[in-house]
C-alpha atoms as a PDB file:
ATOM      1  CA  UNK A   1      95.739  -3.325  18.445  1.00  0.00           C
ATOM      2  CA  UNK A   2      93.383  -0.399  20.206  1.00  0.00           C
ATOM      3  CA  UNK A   3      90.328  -1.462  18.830  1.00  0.00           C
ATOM      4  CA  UNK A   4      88.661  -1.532  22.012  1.00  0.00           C
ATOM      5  CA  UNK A   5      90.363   2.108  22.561  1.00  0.00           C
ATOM      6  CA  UNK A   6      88.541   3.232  19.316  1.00  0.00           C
ATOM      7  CA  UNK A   7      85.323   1.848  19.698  1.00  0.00           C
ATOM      8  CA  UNK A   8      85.511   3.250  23.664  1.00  0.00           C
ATOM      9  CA  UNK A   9      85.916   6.897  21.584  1.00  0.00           C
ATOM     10  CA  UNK A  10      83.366   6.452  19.538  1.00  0.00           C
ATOM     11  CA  UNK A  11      80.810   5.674  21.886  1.00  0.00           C
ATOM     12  CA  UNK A  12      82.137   8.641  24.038  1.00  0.00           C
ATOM     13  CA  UNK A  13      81.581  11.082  20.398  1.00  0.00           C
ATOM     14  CA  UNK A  14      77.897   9.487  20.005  1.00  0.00           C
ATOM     15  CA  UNK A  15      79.277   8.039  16.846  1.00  0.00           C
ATOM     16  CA  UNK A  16      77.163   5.015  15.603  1.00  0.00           C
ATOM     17  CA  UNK A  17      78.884   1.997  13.501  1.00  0.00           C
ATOM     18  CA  UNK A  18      81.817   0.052  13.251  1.00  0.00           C
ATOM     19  CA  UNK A  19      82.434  -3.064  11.830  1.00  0.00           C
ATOM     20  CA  UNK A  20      85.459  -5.345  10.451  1.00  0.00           C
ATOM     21  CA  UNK A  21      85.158  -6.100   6.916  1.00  0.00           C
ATOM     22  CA  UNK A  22      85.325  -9.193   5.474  1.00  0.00           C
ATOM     23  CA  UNK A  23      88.426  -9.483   3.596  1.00  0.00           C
ATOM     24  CA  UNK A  24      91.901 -11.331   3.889  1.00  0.00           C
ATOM     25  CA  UNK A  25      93.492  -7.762   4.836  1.00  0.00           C
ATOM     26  CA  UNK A  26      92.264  -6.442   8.176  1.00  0.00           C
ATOM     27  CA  UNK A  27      90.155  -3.288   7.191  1.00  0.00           C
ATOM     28  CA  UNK A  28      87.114  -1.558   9.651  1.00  0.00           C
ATOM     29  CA  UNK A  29      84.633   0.864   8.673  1.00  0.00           C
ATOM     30  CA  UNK A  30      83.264   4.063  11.023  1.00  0.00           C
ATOM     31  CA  UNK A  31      80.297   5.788  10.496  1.00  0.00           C
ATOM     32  CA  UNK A  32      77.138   4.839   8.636  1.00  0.00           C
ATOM     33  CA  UNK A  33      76.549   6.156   4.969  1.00  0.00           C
ATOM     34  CA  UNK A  34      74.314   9.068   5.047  1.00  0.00           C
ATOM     35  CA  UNK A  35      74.789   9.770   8.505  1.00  0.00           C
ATOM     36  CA  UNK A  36      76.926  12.866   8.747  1.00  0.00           C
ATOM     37  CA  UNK A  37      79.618  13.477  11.410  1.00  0.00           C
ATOM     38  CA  UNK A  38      79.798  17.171  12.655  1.00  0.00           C
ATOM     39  CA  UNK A  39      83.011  18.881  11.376  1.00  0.00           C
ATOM     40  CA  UNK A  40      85.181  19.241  14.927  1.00  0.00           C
ATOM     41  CA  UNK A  41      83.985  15.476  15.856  1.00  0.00           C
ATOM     42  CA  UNK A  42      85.460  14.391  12.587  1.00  0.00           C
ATOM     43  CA  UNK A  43      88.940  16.056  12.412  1.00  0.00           C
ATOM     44  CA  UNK A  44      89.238  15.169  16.303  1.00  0.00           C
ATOM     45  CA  UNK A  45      88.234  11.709  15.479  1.00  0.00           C
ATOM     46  CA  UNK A  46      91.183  11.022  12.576  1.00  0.00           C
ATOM     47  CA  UNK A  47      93.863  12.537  14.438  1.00  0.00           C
ATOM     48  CA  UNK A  48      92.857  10.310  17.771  1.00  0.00           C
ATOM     49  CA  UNK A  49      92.388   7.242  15.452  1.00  0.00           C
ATOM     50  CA  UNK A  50      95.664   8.570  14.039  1.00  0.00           C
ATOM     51  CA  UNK A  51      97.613   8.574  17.176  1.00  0.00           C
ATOM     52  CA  UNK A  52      96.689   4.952  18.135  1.00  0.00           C
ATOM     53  CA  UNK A  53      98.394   3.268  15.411  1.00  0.00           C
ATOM     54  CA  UNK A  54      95.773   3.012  12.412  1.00  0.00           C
ATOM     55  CA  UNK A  55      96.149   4.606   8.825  1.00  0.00           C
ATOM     56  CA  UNK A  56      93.444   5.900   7.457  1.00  0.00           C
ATOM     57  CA  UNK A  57      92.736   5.305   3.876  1.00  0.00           C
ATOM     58  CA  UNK A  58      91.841   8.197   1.346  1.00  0.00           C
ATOM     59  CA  UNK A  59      93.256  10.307   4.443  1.00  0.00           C
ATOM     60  CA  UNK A  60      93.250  13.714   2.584  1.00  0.00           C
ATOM     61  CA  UNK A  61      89.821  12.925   0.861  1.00  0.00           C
ATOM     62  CA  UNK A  62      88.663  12.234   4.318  1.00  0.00           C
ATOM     63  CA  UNK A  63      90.133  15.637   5.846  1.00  0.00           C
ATOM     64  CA  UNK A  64      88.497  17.417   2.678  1.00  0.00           C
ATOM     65  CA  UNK A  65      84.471  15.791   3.410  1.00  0.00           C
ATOM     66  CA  UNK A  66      85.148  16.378   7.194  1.00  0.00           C
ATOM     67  CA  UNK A  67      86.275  20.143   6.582  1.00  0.00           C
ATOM     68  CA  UNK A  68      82.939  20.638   4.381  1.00  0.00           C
ATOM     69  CA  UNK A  69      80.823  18.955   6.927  1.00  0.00           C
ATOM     70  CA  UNK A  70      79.843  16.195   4.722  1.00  0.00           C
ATOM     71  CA  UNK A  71      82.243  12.597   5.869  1.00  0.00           C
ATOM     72  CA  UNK A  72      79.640   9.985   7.264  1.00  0.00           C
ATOM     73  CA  UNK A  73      82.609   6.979   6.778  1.00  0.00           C
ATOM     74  CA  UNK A  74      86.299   6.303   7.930  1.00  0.00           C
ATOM     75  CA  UNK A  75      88.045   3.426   6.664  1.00  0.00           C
ATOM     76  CA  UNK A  76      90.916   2.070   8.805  1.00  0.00           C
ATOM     77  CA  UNK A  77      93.628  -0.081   9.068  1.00  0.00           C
ATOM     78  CA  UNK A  78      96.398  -0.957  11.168  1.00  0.00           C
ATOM     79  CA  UNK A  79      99.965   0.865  10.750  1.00  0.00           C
ATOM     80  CA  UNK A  80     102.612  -1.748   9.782  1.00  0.00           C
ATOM     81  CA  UNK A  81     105.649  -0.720  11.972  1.00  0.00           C
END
């Protein structure tokens, strides 16, 4: 998919972590725990992950911690189209 595209982004937003996890569904993990991602970064961040094909799970939980100021993780996978 856009992974390269993502982690490109990421490095751009000074955003620190990502990693595949080990499973037999492909899954990936943003962010570090603990290490909180500034409000506009974040909502900016799920709409452009968004928009290049990956779903995001817990999406409204994830809008709700970003809005508050307090998401440090993303957990993505690809769309199925």
């Amino acid at each position: 998919m856009n992974i390269e595209a993502i982690k490109a982004r990421l490095k751009s937003l000074d955003i620190k972590g990502f990693r595949k996890l080990k499973l037999k569904r492909e899954l990936y993990v943003i962010g570090k725990q603990c290490a909180f991602i500034n409000k506009d970064t974040a909502i900016e961040l799920i709409k452009e992950i968004y928009s290049l094909g990956f779903e995001i799970e817990d999406l409204n939980m994830s809008l709700e911690l970003a809005d508050k100021g307090l998401l440090d993780t993303v957990t993505i996978k690809p769309r199925n189209i």
